[in-house]
C-alpha atoms as a PDB file:
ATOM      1  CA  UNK A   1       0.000   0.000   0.000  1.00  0.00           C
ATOM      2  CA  UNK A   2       2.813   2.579   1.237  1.00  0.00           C
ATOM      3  CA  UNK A   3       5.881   3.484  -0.679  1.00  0.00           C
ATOM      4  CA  UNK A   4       8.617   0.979   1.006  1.00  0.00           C
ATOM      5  CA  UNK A   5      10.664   4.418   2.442  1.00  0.00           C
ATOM      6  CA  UNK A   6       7.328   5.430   4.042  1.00  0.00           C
ATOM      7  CA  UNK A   7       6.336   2.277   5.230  1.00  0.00           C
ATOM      8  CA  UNK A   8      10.072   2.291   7.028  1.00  0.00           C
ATOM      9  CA  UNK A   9       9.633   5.532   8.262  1.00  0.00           C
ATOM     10  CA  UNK A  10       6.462   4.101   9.978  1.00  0.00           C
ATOM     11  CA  UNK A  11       7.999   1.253  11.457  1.00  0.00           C
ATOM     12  CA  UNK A  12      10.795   3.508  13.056  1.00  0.00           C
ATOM     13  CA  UNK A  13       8.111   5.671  14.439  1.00  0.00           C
ATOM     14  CA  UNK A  14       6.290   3.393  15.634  1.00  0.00           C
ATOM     15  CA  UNK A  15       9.710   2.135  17.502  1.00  0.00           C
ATOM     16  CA  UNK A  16       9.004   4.836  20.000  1.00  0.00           C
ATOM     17  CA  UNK A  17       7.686   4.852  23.506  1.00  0.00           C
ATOM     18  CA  UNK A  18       3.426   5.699  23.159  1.00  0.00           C
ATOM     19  CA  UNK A  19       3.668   5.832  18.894  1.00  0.00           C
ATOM     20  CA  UNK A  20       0.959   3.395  18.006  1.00  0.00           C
ATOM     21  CA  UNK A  21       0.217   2.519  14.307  1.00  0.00           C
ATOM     22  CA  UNK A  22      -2.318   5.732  13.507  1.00  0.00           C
ATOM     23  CA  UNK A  23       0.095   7.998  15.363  1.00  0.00           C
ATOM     24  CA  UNK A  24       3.452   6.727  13.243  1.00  0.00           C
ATOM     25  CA  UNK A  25       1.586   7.306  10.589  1.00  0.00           C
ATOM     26  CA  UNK A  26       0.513  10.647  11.416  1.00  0.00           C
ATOM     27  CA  UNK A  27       3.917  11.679  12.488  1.00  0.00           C
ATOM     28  CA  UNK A  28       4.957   9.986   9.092  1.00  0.00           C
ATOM     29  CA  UNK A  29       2.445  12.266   7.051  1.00  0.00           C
ATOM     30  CA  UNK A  30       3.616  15.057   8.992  1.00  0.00           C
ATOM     31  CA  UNK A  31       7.119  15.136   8.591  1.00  0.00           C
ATOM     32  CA  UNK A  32       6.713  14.532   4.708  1.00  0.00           C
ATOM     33  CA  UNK A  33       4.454  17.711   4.476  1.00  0.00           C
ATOM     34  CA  UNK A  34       7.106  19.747   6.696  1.00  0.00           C
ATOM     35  CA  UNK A  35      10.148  21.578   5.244  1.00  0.00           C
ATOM     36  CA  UNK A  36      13.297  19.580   4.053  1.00  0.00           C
ATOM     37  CA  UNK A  37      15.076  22.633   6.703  1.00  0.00           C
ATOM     38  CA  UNK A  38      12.570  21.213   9.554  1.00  0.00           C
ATOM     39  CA  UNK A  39      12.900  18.244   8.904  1.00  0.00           C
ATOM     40  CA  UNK A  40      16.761  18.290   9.155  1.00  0.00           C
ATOM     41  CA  UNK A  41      16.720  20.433  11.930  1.00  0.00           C
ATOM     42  CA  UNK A  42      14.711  17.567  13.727  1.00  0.00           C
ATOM     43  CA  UNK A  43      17.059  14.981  12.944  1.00  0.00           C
ATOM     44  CA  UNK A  44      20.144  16.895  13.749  1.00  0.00           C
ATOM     45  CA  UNK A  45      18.669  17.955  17.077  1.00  0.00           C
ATOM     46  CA  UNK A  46      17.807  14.120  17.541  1.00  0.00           C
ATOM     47  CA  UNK A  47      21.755  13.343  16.586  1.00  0.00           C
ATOM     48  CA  UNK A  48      22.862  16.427  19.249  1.00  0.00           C
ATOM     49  CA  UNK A  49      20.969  14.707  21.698  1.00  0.00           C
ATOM     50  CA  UNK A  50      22.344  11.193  21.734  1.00  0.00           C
ATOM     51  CA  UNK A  51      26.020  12.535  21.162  1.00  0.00           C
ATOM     52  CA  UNK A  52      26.107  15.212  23.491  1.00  0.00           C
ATOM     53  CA  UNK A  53      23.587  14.457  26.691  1.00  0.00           C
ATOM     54  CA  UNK A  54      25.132  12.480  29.183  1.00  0.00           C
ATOM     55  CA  UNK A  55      24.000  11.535  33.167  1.00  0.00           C
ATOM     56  CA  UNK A  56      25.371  13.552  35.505  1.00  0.00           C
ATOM     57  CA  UNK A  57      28.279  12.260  37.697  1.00  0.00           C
ATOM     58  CA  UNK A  58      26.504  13.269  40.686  1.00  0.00           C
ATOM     59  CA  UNK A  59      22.530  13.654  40.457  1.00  0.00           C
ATOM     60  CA  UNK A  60      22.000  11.526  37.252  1.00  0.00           C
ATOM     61  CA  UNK A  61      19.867  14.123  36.137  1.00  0.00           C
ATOM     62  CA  UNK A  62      20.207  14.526  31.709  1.00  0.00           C
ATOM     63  CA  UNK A  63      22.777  17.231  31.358  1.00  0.00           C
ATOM     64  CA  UNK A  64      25.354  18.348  28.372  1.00  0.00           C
ATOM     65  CA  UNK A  65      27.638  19.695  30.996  1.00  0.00           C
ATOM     66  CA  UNK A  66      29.252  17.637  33.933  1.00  0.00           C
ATOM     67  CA  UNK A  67      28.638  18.106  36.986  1.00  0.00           C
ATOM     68  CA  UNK A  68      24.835  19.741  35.749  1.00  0.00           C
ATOM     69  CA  UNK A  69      23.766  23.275  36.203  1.00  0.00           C
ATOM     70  CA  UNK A  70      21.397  22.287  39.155  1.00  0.00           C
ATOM     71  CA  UNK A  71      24.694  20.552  40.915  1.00  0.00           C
ATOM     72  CA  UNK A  72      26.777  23.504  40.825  1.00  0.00           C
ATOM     73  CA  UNK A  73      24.517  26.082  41.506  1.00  0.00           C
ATOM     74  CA  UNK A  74      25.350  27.630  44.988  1.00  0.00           C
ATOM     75  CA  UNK A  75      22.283  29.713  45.229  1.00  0.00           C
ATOM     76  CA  UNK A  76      20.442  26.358  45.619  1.00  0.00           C
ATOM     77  CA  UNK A  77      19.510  24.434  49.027  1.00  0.00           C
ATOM     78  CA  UNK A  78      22.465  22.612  49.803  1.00  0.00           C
ATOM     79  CA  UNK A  79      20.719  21.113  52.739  1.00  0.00           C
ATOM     80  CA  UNK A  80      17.862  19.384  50.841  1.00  0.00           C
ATOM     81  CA  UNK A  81      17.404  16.213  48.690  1.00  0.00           C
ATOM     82  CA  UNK A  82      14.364  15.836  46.585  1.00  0.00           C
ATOM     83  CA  UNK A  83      14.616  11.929  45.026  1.00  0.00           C
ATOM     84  CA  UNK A  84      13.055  11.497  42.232  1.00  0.00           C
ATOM     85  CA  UNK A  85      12.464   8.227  39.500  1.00  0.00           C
ATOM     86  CA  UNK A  86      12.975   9.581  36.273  1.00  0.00           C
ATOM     87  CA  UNK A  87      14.861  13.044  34.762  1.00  0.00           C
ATOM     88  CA  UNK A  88      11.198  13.839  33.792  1.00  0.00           C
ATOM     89  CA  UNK A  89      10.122  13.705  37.437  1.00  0.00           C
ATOM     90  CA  UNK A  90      12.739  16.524  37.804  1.00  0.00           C
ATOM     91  CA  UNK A  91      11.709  18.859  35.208  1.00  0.00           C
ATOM     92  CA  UNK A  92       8.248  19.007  36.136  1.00  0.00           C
ATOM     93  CA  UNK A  93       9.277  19.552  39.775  1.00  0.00           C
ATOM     94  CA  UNK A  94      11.560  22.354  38.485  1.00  0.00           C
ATOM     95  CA  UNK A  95       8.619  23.844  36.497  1.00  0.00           C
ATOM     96  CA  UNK A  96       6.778  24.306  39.722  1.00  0.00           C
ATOM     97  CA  UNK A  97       9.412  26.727  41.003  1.00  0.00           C
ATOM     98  CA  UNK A  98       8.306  25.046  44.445  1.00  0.00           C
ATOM     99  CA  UNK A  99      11.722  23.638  44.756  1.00  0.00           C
ATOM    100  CA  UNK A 100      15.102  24.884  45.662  1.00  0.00           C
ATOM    101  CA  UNK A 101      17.423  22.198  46.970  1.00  0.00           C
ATOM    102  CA  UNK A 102      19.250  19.183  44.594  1.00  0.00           C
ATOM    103  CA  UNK A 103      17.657  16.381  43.356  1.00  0.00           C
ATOM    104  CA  UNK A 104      18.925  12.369  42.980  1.00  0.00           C
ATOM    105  CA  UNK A 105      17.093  10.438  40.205  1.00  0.00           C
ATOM    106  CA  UNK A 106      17.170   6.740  41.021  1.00  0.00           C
ATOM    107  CA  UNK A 107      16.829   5.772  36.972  1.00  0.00           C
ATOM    108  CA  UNK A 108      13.352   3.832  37.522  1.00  0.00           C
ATOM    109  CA  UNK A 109      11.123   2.583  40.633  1.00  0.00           C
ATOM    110  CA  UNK A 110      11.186  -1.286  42.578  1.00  0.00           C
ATOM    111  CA  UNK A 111       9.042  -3.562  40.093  1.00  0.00           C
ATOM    112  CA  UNK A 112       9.335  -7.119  40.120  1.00  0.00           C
ATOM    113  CA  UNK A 113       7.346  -7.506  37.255  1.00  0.00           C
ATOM    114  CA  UNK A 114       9.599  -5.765  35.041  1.00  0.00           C
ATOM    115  CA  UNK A 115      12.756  -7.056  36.691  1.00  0.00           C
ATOM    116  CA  UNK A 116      13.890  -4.220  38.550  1.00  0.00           C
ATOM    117  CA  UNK A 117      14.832  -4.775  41.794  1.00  0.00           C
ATOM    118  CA  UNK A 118      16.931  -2.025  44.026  1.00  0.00           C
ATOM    119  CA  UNK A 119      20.384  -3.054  42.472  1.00  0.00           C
ATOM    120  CA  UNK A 120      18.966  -1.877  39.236  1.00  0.00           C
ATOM    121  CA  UNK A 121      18.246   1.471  40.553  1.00  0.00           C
ATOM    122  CA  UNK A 122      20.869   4.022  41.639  1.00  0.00           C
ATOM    123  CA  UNK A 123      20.242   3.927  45.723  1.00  0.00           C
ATOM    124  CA  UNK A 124      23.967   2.682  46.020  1.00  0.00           C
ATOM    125  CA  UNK A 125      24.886   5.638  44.560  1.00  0.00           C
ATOM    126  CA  UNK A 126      22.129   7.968  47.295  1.00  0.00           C
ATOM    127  CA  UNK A 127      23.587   6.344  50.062  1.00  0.00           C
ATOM    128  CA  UNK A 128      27.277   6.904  49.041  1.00  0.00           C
ATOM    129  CA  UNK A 129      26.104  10.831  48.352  1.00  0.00           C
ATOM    130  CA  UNK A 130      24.240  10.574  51.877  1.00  0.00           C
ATOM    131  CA  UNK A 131      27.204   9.880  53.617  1.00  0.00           C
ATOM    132  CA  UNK A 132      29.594  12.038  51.760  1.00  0.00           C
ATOM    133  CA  UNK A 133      27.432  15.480  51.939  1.00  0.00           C
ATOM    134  CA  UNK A 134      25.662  17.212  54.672  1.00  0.00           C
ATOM    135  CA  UNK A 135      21.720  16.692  54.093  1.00  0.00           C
ATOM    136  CA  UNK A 136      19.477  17.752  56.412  1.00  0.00           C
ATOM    137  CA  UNK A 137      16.039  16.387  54.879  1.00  0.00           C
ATOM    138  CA  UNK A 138      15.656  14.067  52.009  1.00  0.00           C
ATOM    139  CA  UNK A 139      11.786  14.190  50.088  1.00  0.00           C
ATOM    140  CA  UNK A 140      10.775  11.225  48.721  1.00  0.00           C
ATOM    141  CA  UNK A 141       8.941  12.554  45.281  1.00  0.00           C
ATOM    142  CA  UNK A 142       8.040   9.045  43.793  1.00  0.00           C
ATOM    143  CA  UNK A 143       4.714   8.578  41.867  1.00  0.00           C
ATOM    144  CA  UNK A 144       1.797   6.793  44.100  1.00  0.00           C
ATOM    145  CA  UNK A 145       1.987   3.946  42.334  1.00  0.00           C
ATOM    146  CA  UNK A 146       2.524   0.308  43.456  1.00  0.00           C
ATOM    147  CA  UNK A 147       6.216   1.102  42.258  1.00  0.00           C
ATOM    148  CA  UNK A 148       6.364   3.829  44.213  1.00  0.00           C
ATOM    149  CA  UNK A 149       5.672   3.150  47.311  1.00  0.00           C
ATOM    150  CA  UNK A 150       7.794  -0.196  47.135  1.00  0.00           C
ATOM    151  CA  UNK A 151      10.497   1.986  46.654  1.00  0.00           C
ATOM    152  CA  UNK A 152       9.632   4.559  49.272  1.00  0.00           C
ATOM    153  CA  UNK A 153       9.343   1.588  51.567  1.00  0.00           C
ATOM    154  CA  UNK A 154      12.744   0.781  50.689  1.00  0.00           C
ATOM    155  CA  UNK A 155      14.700   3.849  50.678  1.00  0.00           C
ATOM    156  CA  UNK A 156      12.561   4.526  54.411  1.00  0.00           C
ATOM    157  CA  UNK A 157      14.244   1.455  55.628  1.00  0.00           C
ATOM    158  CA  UNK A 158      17.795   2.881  54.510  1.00  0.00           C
ATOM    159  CA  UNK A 159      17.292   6.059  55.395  1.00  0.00           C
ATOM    160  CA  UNK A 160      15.905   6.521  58.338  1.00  0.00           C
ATOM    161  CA  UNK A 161      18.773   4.647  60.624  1.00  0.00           C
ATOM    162  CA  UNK A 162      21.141   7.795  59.454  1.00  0.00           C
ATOM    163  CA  UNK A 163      19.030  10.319  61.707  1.00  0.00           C
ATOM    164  CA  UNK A 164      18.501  12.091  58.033  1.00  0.00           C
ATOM    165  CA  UNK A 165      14.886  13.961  58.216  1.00  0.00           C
ATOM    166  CA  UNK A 166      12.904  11.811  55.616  1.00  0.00           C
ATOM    167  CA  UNK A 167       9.573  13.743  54.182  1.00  0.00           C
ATOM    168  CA  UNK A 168       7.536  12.483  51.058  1.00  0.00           C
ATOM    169  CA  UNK A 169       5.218  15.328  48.988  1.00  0.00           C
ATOM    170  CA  UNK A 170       1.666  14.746  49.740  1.00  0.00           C
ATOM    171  CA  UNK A 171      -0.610  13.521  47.551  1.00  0.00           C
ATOM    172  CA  UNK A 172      -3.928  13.973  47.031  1.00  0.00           C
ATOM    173  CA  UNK A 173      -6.998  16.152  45.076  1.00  0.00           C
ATOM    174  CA  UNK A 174      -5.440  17.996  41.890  1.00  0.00           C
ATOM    175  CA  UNK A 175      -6.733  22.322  42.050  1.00  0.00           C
ATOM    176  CA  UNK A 176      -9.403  22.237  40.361  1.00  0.00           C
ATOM    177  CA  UNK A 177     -11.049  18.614  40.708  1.00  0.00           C
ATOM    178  CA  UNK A 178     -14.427  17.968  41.869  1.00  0.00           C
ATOM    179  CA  UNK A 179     -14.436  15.386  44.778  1.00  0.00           C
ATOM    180  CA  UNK A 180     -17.303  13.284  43.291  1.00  0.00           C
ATOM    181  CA  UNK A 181     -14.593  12.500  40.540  1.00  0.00           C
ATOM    182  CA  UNK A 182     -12.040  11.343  42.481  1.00  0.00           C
ATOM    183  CA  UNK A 183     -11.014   7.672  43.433  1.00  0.00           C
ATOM    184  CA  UNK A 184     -10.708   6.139  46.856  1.00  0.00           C
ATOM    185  CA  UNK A 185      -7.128   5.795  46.733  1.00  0.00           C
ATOM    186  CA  UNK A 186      -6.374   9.574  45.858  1.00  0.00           C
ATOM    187  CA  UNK A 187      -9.177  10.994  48.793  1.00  0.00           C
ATOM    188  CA  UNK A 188      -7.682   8.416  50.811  1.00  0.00           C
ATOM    189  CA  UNK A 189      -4.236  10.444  50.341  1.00  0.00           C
ATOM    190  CA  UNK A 190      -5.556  13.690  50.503  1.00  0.00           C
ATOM    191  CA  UNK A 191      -6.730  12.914  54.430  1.00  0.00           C
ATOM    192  CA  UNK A 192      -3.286  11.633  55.183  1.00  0.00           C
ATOM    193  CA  UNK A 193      -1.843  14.539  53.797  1.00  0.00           C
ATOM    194  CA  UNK A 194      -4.028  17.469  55.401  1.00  0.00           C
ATOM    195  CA  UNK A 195      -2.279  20.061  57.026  1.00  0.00           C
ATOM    196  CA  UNK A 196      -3.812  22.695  59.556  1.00  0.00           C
ATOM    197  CA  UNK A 197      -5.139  26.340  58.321  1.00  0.00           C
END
């Protein structure tokens, strides 16, 4: 039905994380219609990204410099350690502006069903950075999902016998929602999680 090149450019797309069929092709359509400039601006960008981005050496956060901008800025809470899953979970704490200390991203969460147990994650490396700088709290900002709190369980368990304040962000009722909408689970949160007025 599809020219072989498009049909391989809708196999590659559909290669990626969330691209089903009707969205490859989509994407596929797209990029034909877009400017030969666009479209080799998108694939050097892609190349720039896998040669240049690296993990940094001491949050494992996505950075193209070493040690990353959030690790070397002094203006930042030197004090506080928000851990977090993914690099994703950082940006979108960043884009809060909430924030202010330094992050560790683990690279994943506890899940037996996909094989990942705590010596796939990066906790060796937390605990090493625990004992060689001088945290006062550590925030556990893992999603509340079965993952999640296995993992919170477990870092709990390693943390708390340094004398390290441990915290976790609430969760509960996104601004906004109406109550009626909301699960048991996530009201059940939002009680744990009240604070006074």
């Amino acid at each position: 039905m599809y020219a072989e090149t498009l049909r391989n450019l809708i196999d590659e797309l559909q290669r990626l994380p969330g691209i089903g069929p009707k969205s490859a092709q989509r994407l596929a359509f797209y990029i034909l219609r877009s400017s030969r400039d666009d479209v080799h601006r998108l694939a050097q960008a892609m190349i720039a990204a896998k040669d240049n981005l690296k993990y940094c050496s001491s949050c494992f956060n996505i950075t193209d410099v070493n040690p990353c901008e959030i690790c070397t800025n002094e203006s930042r809470d030197q004090e506080v350690l928000c851990v977090v899953a993914e690099p994703k979970d950082l940006m979108a704490i960043e884009r809060s502006r909430e924030f202010k200390g330094k992050y560790h991203v683990l690279g994943g969460m506890i899940s037996p069903l996909d094989d990942l147990g705590p010596e796939n994650l990066r906790i060796l490396e937390l605990m090493k950075r625990l004992q060689r700088e001088n945290f006062k709290e550590i925030v556990l900002a893992l999603s509340p999902t079965t993952e999640g709190e296995a993992t919170n369980i477990y870092l709990t368990k390693l943390i708390k016998p340094l004398g390290i304040k441990l915290t976790r962000v609430a969760y509960g009722l996104p601004i906004g929602a109406d109550m009626d909408y909301a699960d048991e689970a996530t009201l059940s949160k939002a009680f744990e999680g009240r604070r006074e007025v």
